[in-house]
Protein backbone atom coordinates (compact mmCIF):
# COMPACT_ATOMS: atom_id res chain seq x y z
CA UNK A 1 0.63 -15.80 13.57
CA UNK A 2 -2.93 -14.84 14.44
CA UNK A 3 -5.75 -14.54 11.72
CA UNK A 4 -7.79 -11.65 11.43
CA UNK A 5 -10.97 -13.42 12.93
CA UNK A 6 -8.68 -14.19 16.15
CA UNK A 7 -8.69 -10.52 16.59
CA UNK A 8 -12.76 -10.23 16.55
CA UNK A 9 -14.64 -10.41 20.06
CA UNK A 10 -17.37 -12.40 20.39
CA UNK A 11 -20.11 -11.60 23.10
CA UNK A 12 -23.03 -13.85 23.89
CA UNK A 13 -26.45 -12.61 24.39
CA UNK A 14 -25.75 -8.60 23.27
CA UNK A 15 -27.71 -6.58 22.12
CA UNK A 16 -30.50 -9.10 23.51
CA UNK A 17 -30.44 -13.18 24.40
CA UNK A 18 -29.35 -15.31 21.60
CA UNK A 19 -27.64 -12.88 19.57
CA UNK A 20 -23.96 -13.81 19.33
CA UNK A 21 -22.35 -9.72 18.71
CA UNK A 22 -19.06 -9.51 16.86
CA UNK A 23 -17.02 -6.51 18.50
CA UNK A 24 -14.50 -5.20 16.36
CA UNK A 25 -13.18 -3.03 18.78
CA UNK A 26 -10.85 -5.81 20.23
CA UNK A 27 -9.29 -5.36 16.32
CA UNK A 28 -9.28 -2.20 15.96
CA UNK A 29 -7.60 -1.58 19.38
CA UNK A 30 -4.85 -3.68 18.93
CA UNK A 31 -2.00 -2.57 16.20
CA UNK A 32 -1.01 -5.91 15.01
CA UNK A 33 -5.29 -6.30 14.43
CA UNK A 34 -6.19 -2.86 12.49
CA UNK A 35 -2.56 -3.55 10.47
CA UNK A 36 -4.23 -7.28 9.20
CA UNK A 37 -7.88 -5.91 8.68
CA UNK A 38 -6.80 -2.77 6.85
CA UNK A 39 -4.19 -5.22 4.71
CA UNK A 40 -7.18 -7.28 3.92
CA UNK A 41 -9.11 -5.53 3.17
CA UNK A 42 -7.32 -3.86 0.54
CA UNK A 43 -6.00 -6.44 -0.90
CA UNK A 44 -9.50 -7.83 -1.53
CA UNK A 45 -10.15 -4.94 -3.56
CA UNK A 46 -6.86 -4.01 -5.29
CA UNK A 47 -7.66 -5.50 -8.53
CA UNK A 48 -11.11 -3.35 -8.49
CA UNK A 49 -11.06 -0.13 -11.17
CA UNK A 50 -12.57 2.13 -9.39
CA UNK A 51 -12.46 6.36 -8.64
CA UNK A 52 -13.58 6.82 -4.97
CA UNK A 53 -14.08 5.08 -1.80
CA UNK A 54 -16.99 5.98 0.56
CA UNK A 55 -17.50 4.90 4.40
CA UNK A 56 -20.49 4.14 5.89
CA UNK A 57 -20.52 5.58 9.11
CA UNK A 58 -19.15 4.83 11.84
CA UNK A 59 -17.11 2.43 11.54
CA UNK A 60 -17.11 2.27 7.82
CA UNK A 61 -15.09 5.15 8.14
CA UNK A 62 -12.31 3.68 10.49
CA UNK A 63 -11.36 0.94 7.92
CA UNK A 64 -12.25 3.06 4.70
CA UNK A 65 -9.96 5.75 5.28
CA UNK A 66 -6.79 3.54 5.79
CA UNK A 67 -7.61 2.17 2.33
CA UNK A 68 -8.10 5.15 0.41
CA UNK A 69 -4.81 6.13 1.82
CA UNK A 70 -3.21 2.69 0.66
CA UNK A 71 -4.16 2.77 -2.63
CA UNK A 72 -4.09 6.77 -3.23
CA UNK A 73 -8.03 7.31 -3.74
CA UNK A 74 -10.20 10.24 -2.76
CA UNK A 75 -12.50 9.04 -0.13
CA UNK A 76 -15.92 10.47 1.16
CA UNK A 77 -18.58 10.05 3.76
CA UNK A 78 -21.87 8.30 4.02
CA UNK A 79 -22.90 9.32 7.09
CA UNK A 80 -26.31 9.53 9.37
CA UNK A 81 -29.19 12.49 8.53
CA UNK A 82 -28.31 15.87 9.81
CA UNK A 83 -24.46 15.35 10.17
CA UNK A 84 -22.84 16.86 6.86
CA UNK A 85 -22.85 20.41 6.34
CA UNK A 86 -23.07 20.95 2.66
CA UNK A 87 -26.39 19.92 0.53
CA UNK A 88 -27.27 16.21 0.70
CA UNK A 89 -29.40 13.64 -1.02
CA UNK A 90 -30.81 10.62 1.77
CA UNK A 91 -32.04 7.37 2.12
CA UNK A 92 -34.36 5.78 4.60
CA UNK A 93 -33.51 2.40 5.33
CA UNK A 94 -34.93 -0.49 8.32
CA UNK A 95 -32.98 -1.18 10.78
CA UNK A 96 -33.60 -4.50 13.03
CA UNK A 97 -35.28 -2.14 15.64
CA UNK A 98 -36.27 0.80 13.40
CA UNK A 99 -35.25 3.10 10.86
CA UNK A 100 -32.64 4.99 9.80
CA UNK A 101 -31.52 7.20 7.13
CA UNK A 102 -27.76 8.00 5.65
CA UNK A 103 -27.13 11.00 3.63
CA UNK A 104 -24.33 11.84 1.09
CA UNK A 105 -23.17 15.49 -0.16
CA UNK A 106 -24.54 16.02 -3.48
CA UNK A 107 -21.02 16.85 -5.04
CA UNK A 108 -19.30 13.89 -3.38
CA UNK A 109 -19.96 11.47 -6.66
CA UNK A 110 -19.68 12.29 -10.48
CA UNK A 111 -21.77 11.02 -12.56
CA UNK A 112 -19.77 7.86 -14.19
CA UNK A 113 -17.58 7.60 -11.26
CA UNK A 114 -17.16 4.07 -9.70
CA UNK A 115 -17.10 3.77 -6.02
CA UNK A 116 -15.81 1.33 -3.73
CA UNK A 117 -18.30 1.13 -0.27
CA UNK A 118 -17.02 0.17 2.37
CA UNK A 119 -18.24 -0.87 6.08
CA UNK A 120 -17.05 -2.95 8.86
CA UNK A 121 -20.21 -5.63 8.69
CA UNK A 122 -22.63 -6.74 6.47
CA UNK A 123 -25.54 -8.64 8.64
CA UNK A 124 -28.98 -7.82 6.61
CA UNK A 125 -27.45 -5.23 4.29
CA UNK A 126 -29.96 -2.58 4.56
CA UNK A 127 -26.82 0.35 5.39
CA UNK A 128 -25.45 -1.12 2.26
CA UNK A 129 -28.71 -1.09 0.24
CA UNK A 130 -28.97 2.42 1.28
CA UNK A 131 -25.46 3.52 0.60
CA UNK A 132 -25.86 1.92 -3.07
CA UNK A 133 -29.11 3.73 -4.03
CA UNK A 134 -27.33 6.88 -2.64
CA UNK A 135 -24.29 6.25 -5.21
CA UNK A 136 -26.61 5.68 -7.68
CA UNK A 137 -28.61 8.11 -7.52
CA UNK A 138 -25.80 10.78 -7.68
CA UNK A 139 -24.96 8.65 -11.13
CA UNK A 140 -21.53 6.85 -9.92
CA UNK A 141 -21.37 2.42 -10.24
CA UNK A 142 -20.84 0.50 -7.48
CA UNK A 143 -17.40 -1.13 -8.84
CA UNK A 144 -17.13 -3.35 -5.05
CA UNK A 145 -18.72 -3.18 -1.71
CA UNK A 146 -15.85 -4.52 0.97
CA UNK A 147 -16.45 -5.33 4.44
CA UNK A 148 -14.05 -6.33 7.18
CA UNK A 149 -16.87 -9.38 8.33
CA UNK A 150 -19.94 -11.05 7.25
CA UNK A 151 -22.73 -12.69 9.11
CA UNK A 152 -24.21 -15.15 5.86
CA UNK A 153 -27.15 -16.17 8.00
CA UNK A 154 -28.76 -12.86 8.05
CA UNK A 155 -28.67 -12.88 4.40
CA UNK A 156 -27.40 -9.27 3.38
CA UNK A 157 -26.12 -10.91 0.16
CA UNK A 158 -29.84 -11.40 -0.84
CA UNK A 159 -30.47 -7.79 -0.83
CA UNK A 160 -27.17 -7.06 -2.87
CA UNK A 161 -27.93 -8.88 -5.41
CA UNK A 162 -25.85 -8.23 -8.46
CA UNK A 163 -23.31 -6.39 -6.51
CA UNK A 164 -19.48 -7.46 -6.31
CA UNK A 165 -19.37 -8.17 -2.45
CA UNK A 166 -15.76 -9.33 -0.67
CA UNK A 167 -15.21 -9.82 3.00
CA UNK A 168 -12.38 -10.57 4.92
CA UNK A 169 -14.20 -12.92 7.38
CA UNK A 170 -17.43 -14.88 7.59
CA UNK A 171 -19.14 -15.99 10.88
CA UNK A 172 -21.56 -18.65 9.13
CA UNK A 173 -23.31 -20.68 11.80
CA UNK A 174 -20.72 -19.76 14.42
């Protein structure tokens, strides 16, 4: 039986030379894959007490909403500046080759509400960083963030500090 990280894709020298990329589209694309990353990655996080489930866009979104579905939670969307319709609150963040920013609707989160975020990667964490202050600052707790894979060596963790952080695979030093 294959494990999850037999389903990832690595690609040498993308999106520049010396940067080993981990496509997930190779697990997403395959049924057997998405089944064993969406089973993961819920059962990482099924002994979490939590309200709601948010995605960070994009692909945040294709493994979040399986897993509100799983476990019978409302989920929302973080998503990129200008893309929800209804009144937002945003966050800037860095990106390795600029900025960004990732907005959430105002009435997605009530206050006391704890939220499960979830994203495909966390590499330097700044989407996450971002998608916690946003959480935050609509008054919900960050009960969990859960991500299908984890690159240690760009040190996300660091800037998560304090957070409860589960991943279904790491690629330390690989």
């Amino acid at each position: 039986m294959k494990e999850l990280r037999d389903y990832v894709r690595s690609i040498p020298d993308f999106p520049q030379k010396g940067v080993i990329f981990r496509d997930i589209t190779t697990v997403i694309g395959d049924a057997d894959g998405f089944r064993l990353a969406v089973d993961t990655m819920t059962d990482l996080i099924k002994d979490i007490d939590f309200d709601v489930l948010a995605g960070l866009e994009a692909r945040g979104f294709i493994m979040g909403a399986p897993i509100a579905y799983n476990l019978n939670k409302p989920y929302i969307l973080i998503r990129k500046k200008g893309k929800l319709p209804w009144h937002t609150v945003s966050e800037s963040y860095d990106l390795e080759y600029g900025k960004a920013e990732i907005e959430i609707h105002t009435d997605s989160i009530k206050p006391g509400q704890r939220v499960v975020l979830v994203d495909d990667l966390i590499a330097t964490g700044g989407t996450l960083e971002a998608g916690v202050k946003l959480v935050e600052r609509l008054g919900g707790e960050v009960a969990c963030i859960v991500c299908m894979t984890e690159l240690p060596a760009l040190r996300g963790r660091d800037r998560l500090r304090g957070y409860d952080i589960r991943t279904a695979i790491s690629f330390d030093g690989e």
